[in-house]
N, C-alpha and C. Protein backbone atom coordinates (compact mmCIF):
# COMPACT_ATOMS: atom_id res chain seq x y z
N UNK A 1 74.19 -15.58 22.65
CA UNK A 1 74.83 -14.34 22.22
C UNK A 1 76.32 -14.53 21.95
N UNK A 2 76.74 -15.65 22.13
CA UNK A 2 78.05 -16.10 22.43
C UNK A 2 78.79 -15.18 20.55
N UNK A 3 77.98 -15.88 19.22
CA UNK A 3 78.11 -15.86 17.97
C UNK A 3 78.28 -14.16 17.75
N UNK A 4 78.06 -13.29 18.45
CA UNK A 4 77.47 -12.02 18.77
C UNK A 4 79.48 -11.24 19.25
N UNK A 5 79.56 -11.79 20.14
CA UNK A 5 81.01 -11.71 20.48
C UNK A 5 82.44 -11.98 19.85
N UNK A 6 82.07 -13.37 19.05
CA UNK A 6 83.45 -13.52 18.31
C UNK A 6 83.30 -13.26 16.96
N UNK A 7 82.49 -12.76 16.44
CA UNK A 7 82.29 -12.04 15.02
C UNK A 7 81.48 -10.49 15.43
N UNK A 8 82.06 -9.89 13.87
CA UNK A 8 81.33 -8.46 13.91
C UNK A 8 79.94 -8.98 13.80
N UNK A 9 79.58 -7.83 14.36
CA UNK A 9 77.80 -7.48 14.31
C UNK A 9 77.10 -7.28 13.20
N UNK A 10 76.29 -7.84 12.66
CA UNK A 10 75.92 -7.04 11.61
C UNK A 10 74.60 -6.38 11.88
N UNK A 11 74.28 -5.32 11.47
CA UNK A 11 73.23 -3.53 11.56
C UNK A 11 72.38 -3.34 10.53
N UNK A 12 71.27 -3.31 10.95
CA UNK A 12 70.42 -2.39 9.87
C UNK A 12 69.84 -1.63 10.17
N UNK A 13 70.10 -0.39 9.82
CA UNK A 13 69.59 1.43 10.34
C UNK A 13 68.86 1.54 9.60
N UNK A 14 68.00 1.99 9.82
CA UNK A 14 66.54 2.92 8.93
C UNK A 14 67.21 4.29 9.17
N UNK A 15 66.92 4.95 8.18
CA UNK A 15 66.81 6.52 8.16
C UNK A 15 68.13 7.18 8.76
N UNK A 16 69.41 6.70 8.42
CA UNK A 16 70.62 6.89 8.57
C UNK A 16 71.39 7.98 8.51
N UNK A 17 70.61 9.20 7.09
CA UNK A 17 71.46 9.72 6.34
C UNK A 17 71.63 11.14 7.53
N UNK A 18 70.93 11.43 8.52
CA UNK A 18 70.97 12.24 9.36
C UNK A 18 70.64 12.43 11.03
N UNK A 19 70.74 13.09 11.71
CA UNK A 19 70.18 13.01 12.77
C UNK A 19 70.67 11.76 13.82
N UNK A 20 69.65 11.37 14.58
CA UNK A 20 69.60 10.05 15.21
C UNK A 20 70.07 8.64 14.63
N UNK A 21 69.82 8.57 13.75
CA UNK A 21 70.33 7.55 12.52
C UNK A 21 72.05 7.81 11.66
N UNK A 22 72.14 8.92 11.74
CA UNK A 22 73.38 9.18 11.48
C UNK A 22 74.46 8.73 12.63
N UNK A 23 74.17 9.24 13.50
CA UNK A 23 75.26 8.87 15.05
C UNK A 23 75.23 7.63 15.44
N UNK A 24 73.98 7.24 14.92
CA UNK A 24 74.09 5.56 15.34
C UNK A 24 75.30 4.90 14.67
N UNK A 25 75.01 5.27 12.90
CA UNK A 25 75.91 4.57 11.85
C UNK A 25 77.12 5.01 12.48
N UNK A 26 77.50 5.98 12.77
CA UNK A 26 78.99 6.36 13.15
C UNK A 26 79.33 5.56 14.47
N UNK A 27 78.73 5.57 15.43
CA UNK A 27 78.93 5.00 16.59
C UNK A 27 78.97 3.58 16.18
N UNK A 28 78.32 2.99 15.55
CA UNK A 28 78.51 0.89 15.27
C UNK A 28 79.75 0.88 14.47
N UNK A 29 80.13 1.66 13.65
CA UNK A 29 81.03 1.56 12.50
C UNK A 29 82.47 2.00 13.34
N UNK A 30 82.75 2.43 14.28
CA UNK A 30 83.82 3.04 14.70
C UNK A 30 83.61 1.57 15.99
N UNK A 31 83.06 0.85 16.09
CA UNK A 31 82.96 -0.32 17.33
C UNK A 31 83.08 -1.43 16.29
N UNK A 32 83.25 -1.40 14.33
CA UNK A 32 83.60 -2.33 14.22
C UNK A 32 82.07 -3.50 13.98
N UNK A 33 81.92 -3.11 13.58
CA UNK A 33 79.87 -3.26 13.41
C UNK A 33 79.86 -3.20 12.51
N UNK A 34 79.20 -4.17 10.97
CA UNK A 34 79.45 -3.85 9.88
C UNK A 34 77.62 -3.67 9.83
N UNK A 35 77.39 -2.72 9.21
CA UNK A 35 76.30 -2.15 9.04
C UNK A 35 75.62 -1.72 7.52
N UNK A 36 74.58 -1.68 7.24
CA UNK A 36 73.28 -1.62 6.04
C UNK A 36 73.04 -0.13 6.63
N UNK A 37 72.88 0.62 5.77
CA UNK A 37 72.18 1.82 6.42
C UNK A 37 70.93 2.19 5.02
N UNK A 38 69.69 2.51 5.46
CA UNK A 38 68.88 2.81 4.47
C UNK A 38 68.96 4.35 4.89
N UNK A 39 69.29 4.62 3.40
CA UNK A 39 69.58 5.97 2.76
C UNK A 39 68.59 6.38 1.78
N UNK A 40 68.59 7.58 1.07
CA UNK A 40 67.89 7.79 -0.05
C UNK A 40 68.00 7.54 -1.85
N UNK A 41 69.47 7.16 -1.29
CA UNK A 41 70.34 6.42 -2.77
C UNK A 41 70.98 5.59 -2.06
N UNK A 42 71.10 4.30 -3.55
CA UNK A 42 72.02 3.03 -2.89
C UNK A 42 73.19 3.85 -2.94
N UNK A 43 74.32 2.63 -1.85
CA UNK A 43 75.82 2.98 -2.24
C UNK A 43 76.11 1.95 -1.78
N UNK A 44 77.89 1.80 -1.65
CA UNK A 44 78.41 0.52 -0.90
C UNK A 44 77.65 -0.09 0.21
N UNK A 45 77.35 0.46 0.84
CA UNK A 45 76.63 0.35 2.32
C UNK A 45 75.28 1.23 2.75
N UNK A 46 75.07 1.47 1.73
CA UNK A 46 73.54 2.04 1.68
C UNK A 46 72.59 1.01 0.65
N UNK A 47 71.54 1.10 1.40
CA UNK A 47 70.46 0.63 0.39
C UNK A 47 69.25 1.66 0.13
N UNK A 48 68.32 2.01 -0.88
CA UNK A 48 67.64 3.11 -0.70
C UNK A 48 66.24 2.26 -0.37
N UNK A 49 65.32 3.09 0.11
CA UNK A 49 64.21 2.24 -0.06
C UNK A 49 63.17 3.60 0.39
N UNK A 50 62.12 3.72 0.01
CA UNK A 50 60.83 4.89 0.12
C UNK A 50 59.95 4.00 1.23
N UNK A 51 59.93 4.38 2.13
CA UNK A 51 58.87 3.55 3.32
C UNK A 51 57.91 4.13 3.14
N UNK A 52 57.34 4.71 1.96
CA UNK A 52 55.98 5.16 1.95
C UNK A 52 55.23 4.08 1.23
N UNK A 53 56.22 3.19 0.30
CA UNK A 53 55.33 1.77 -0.13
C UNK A 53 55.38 0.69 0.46
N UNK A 54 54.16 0.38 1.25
CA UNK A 54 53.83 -0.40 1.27
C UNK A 54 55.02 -1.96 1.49
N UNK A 55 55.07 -2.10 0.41
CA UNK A 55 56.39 -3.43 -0.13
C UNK A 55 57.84 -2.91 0.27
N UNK A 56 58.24 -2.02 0.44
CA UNK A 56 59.43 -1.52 0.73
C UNK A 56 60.47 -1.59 2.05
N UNK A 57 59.77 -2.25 3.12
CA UNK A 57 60.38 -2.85 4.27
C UNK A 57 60.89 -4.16 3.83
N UNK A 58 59.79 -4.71 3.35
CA UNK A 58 60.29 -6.26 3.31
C UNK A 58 61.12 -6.43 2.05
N UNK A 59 61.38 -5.50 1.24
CA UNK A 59 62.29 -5.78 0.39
C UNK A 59 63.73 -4.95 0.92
N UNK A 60 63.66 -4.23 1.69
CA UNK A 60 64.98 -3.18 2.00
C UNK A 60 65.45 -4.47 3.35
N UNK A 61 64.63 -5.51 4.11
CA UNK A 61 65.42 -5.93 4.63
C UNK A 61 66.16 -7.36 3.87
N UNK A 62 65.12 -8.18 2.90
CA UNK A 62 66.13 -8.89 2.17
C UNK A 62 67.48 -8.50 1.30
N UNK A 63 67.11 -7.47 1.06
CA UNK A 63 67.93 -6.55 0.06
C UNK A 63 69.64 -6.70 1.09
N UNK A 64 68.93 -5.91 2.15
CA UNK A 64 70.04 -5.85 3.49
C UNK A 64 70.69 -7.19 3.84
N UNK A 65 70.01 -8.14 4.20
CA UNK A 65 70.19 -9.51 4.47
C UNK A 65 71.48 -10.38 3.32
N UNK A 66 71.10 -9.81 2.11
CA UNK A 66 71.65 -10.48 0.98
C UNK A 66 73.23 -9.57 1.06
N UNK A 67 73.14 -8.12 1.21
CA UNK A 67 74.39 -8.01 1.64
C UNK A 67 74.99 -7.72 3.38
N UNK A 68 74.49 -8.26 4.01
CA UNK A 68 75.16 -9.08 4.98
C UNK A 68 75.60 -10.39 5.10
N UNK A 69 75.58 -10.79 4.01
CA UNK A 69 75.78 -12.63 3.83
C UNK A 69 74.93 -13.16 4.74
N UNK A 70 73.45 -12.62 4.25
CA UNK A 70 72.82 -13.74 5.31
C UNK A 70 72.04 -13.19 6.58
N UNK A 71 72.89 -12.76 6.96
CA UNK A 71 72.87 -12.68 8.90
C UNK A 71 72.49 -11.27 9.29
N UNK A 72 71.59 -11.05 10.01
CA UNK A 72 71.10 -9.73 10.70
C UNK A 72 71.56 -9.80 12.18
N UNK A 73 72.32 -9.03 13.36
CA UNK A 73 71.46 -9.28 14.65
C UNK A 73 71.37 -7.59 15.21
N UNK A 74 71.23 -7.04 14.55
CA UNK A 74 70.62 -6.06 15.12
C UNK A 74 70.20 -5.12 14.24
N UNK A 75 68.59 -4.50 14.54
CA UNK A 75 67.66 -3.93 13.54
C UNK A 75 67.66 -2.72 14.63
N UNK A 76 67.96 -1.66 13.64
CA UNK A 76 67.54 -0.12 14.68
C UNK A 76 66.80 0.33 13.79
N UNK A 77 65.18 0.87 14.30
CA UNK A 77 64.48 1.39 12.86
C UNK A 77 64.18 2.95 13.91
N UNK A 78 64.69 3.55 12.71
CA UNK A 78 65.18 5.15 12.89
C UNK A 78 64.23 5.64 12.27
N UNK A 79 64.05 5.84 10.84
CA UNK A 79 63.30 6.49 10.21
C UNK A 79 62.30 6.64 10.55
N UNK A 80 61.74 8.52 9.75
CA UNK A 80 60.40 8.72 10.13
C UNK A 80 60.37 9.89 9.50
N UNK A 81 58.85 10.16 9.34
CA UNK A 81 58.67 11.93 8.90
C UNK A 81 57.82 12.45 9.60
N UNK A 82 57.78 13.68 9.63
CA UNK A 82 56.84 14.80 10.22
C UNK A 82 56.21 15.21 9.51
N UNK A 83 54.98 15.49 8.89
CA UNK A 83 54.05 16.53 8.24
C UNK A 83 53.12 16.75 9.30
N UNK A 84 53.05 18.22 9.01
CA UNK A 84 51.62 18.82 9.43
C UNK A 84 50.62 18.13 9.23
N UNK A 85 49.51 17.90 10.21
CA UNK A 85 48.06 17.64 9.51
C UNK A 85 46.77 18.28 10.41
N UNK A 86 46.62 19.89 10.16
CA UNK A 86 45.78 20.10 11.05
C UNK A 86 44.41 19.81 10.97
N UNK A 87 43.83 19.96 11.40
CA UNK A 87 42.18 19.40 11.12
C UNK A 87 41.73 20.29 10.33
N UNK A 88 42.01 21.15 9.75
CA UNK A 88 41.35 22.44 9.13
C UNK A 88 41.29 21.89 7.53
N UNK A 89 42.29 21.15 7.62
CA UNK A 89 42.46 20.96 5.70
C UNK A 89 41.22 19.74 5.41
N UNK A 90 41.12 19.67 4.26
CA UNK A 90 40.42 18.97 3.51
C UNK A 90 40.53 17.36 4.46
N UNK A 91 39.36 16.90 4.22
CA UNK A 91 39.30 15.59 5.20
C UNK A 91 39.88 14.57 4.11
N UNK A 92 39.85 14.61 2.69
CA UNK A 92 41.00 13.80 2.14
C UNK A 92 42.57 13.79 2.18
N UNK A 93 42.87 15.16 2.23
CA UNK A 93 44.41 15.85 2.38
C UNK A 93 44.58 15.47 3.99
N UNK A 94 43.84 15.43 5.30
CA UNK A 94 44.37 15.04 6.06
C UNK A 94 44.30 12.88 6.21
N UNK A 95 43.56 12.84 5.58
CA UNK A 95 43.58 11.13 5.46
C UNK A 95 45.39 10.77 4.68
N UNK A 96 45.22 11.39 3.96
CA UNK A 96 46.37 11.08 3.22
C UNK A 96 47.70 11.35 3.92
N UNK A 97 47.99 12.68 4.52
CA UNK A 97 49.27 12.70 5.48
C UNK A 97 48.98 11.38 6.87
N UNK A 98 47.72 11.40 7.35
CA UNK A 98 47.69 9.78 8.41
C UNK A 98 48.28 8.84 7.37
N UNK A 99 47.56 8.66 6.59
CA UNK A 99 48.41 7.39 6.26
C UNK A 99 49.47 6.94 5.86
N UNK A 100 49.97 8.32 5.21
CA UNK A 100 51.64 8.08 4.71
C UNK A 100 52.64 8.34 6.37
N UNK A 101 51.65 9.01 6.89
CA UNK A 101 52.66 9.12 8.83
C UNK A 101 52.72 7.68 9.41
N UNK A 102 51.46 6.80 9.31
CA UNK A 102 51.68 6.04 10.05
C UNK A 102 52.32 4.67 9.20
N UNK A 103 52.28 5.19 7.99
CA UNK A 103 53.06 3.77 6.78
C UNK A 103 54.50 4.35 7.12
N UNK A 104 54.81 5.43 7.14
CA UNK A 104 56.56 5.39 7.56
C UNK A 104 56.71 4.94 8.89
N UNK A 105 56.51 6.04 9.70
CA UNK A 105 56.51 5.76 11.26
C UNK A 105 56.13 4.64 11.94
N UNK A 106 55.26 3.66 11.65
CA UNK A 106 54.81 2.97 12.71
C UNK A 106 54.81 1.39 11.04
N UNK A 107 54.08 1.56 10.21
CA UNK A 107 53.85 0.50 9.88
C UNK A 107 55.07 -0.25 8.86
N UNK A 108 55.89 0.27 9.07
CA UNK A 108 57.22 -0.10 7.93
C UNK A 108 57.78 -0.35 9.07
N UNK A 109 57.97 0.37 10.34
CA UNK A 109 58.83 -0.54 11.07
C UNK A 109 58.27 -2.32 11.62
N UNK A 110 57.26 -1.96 11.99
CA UNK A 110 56.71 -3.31 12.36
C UNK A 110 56.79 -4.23 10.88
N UNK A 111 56.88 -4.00 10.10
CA UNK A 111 56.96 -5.08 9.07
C UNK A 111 58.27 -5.31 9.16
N UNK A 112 59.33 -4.44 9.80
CA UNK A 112 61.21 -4.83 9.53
C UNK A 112 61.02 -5.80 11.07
N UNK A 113 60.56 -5.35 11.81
CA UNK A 113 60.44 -6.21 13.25
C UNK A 113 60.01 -7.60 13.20
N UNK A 114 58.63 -8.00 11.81
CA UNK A 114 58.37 -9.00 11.45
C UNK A 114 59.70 -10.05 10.78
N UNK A 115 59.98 -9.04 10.12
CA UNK A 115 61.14 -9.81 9.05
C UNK A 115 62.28 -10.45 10.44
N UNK A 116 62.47 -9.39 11.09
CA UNK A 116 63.32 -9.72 12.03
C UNK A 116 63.41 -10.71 12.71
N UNK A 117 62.28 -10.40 13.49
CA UNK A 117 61.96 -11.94 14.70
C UNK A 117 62.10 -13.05 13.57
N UNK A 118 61.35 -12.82 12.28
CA UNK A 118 61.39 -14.63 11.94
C UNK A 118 62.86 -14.98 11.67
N UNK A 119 63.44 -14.21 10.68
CA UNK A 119 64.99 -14.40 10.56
C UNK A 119 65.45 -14.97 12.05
N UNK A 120 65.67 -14.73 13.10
CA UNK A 120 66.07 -14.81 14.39
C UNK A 120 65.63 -16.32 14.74
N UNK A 121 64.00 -16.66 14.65
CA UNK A 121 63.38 -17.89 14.81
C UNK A 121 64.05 -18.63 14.11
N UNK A 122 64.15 -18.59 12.43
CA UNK A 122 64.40 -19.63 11.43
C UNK A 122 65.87 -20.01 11.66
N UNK A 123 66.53 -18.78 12.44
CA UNK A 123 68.31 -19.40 12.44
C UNK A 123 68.22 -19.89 13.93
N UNK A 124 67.35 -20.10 14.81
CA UNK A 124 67.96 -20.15 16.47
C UNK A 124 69.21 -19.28 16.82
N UNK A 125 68.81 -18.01 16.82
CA UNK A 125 70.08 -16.77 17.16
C UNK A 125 68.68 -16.32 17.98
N UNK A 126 69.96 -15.18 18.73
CA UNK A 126 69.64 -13.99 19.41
C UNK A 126 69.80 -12.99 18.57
N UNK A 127 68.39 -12.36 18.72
CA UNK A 127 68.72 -11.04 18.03
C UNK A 127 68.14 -9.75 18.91
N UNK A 128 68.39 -8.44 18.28
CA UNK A 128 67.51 -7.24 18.91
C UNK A 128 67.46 -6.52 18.17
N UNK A 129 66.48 -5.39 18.56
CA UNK A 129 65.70 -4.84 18.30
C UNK A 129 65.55 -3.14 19.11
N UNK A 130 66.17 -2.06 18.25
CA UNK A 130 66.19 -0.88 18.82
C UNK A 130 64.83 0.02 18.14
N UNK A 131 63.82 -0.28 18.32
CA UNK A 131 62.86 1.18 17.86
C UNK A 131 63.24 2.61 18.57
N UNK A 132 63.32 3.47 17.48
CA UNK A 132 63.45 4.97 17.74
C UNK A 132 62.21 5.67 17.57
N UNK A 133 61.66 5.91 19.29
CA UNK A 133 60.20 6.42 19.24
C UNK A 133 60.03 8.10 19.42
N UNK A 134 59.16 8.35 20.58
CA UNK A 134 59.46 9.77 20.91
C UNK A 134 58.81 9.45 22.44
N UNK A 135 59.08 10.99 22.89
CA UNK A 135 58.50 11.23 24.36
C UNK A 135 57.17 11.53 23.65
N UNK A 136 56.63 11.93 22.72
CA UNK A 136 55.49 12.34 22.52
C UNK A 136 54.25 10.60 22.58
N UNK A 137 54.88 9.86 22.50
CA UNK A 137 54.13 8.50 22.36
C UNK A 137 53.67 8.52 24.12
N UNK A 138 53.88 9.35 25.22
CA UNK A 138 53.31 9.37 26.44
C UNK A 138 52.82 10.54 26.58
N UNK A 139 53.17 11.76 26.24
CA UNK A 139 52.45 13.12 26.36
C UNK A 139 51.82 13.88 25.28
N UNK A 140 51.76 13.18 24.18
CA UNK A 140 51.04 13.60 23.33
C UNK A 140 52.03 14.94 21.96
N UNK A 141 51.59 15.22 21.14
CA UNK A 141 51.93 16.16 20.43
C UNK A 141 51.28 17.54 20.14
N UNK A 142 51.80 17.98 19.29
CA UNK A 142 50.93 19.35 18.94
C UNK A 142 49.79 18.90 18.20
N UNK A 143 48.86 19.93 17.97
CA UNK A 143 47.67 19.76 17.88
C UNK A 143 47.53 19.82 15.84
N UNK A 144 48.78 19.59 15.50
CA UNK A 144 48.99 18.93 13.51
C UNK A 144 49.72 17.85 13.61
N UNK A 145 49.64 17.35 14.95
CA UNK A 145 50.66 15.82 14.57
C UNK A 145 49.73 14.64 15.62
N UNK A 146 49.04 15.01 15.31
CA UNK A 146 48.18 13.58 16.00
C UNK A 146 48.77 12.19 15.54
N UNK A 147 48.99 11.92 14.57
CA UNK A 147 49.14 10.96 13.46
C UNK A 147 50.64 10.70 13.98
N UNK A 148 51.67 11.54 14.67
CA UNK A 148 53.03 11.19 14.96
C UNK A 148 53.26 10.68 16.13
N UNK A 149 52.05 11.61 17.45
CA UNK A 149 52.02 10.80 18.29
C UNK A 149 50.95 9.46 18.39
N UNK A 150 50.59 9.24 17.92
CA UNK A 150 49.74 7.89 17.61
C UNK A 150 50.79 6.79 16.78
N UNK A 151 51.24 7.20 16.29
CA UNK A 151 52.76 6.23 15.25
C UNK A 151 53.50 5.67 16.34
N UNK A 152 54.10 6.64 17.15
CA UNK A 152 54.98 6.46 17.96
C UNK A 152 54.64 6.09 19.11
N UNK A 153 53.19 6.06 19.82
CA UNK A 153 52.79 5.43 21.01
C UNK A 153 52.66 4.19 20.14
N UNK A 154 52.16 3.48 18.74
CA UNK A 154 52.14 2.20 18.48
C UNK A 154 53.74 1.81 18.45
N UNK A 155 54.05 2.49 18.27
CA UNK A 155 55.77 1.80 18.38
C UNK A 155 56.27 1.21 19.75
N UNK A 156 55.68 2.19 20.55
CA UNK A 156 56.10 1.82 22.18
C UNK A 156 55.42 0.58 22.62
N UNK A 157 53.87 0.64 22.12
CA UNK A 157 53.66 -1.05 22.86
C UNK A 157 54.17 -2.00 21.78
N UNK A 158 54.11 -1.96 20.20
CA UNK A 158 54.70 -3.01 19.68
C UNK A 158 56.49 -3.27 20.48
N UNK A 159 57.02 -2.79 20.94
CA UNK A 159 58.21 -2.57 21.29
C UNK A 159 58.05 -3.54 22.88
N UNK A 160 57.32 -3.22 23.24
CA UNK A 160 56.83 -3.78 24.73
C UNK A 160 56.33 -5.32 24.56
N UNK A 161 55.47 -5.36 23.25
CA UNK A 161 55.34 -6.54 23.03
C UNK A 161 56.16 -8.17 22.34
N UNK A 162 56.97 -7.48 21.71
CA UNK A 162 57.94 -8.82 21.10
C UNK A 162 58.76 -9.86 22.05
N UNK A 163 59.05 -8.97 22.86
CA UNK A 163 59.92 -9.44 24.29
C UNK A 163 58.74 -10.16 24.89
N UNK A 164 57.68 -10.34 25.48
CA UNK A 164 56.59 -11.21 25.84
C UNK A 164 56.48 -12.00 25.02
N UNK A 165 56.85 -12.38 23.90
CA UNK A 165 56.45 -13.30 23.65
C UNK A 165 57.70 -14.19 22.61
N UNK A 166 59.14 -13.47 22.94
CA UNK A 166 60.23 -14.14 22.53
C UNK A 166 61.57 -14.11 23.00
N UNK A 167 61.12 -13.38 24.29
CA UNK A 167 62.60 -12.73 25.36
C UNK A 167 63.05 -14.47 25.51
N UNK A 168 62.55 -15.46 25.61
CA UNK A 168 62.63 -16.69 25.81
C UNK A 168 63.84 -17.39 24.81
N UNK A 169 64.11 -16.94 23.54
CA UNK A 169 64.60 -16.87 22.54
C UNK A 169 65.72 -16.16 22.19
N UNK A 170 65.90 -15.25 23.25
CA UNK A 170 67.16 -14.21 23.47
C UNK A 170 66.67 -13.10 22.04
N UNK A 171 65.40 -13.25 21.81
CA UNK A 171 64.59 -11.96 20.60
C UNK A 171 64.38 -10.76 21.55
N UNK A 172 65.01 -9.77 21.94
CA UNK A 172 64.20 -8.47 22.60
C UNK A 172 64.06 -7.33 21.78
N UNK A 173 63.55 -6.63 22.25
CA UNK A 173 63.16 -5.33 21.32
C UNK A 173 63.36 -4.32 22.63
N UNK A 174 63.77 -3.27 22.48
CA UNK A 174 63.93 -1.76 23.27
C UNK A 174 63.64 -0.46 22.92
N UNK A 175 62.83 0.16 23.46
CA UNK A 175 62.12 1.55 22.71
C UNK A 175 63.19 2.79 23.42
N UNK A 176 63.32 3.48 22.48
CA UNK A 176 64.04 4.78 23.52
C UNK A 176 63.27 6.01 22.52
N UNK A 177 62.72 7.04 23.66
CA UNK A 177 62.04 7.43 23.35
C UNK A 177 62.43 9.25 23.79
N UNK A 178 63.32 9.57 22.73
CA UNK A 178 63.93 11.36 23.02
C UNK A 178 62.99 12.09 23.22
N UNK A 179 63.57 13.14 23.98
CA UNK A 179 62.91 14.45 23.96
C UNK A 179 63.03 15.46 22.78
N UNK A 180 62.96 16.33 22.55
CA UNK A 180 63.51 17.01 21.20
C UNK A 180 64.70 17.23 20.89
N UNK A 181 65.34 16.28 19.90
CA UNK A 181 66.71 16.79 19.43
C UNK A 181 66.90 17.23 18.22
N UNK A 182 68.06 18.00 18.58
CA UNK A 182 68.33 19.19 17.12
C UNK A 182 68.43 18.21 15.75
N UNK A 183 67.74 17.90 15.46
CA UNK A 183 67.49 16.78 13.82
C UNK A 183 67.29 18.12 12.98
N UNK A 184 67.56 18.19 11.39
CA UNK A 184 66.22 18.61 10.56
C UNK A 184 65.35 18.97 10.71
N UNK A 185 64.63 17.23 11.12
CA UNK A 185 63.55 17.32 11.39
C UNK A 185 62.76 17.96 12.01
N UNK A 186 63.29 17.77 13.61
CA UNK A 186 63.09 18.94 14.45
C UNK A 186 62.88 20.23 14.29
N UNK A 187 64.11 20.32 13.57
CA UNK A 187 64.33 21.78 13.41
C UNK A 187 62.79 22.42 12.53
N UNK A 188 62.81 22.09 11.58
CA UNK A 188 61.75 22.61 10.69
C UNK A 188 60.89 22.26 11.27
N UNK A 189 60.41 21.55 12.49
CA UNK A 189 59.04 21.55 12.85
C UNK A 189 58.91 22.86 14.12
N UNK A 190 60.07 23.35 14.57
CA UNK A 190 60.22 24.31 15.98
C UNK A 190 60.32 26.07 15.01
N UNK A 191 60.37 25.34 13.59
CA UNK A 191 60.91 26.99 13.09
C UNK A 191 59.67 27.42 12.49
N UNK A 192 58.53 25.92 12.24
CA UNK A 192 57.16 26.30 11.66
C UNK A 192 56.22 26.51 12.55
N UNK A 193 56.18 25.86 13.88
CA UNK A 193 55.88 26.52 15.10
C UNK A 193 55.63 27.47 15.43
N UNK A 194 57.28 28.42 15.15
CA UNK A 194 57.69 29.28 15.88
C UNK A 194 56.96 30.42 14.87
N UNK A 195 56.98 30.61 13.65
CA UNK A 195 56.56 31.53 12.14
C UNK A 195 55.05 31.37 12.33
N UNK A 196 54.52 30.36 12.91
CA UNK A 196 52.88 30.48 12.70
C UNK A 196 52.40 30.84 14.58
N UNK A 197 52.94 31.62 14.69
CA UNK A 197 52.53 31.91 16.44
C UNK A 197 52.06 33.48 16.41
């Protein structure tokens, strides 16, 4: 970690432009942390990328990589969405919100975690690894988000798992897992809640 200390850090945030992901960018950038933030448009320090395709992790982290000169050591994957999916709708219309929930939430990050660890392997560095999960990945969700808490409990053991099998390597990964905070996100899910009661 020594390389970690006498140079800035370099960051890559998922889902930056607000919320949890926003305070992060502010908090690394004010410590001097030069940071990638995936946004919804490029900019100096944004890259955009749609985590609903498929291909779009592994290109938003070379993308990232290429302007960091190279070097990653720390991946925070933030991003995520909420849709409804109650069981009532059409059994295609709810296939389709699972799979775009668990291609943002759960399966775009594990492909940036892939990119990660190997980058980390191929240079002999220390790196880490912040997943942004929920409390719902242990107590479950409401009864239209199955698909969010199922994303986010796979986040918690992939999160549990990288460190078994590269803490050896100074590779860890750390899950932190909020209770409800005032996001957007949040918000519009406590105000659609609250209108359908």
């Amino acid at each position: 970690m020594e390389e970690l200390i006498t140079q800035p850090i370099h960051v890559l945030v998922t889902g930056s432009s607000r919320g949890i992901g926003a305070a992060a960018l502010e908090a690394l950038t004010a410590r001097g942390a030069r940071v990638v933030c995936h946004e919804r448009s490029d900019g100096p320090d944004q890259q955009a990328a749609d985590l609903s395709d498929p291909r779009a992790a592994d290109s938003l982290w070379e993308r990232a990589l290429e302007r960091l000169d190279g070097r990653i050591d720390v991946l925070i994957n933030n991003a995520g969405m909420l849709e409804p999916a109650p069981i009532t709708v059409e059994a295609g219309s709810w296939r389709t919100v699972w799979a775009r929930g668990l291609q943002i939430n759960l399966q775009a990050s594990a492909d940036l975690c892939r990119q990660a660890v190997l980058h980390w392997r191929a240079e002999m560095r220390a790196g880490r690894i912040v997943n942004v999960a929920s409390h719902v990945a242990y107590r479950g969700d409401s009864p239209d988000q199955w698909h969010y808490a199922a994303a986010k409990a796979g986040m918690v053991g992939m999160t549990k798992t990288i460190p078994r099998a590269y803490a050896a390597e100074q590779i860890l990964s750390f899950a932190v897992c909020p209770w409800i905070v005032a996001t957007d996100m949040a918000l519009e899910v406590v105000t659609s809640a609250t209108r359908h009661r």
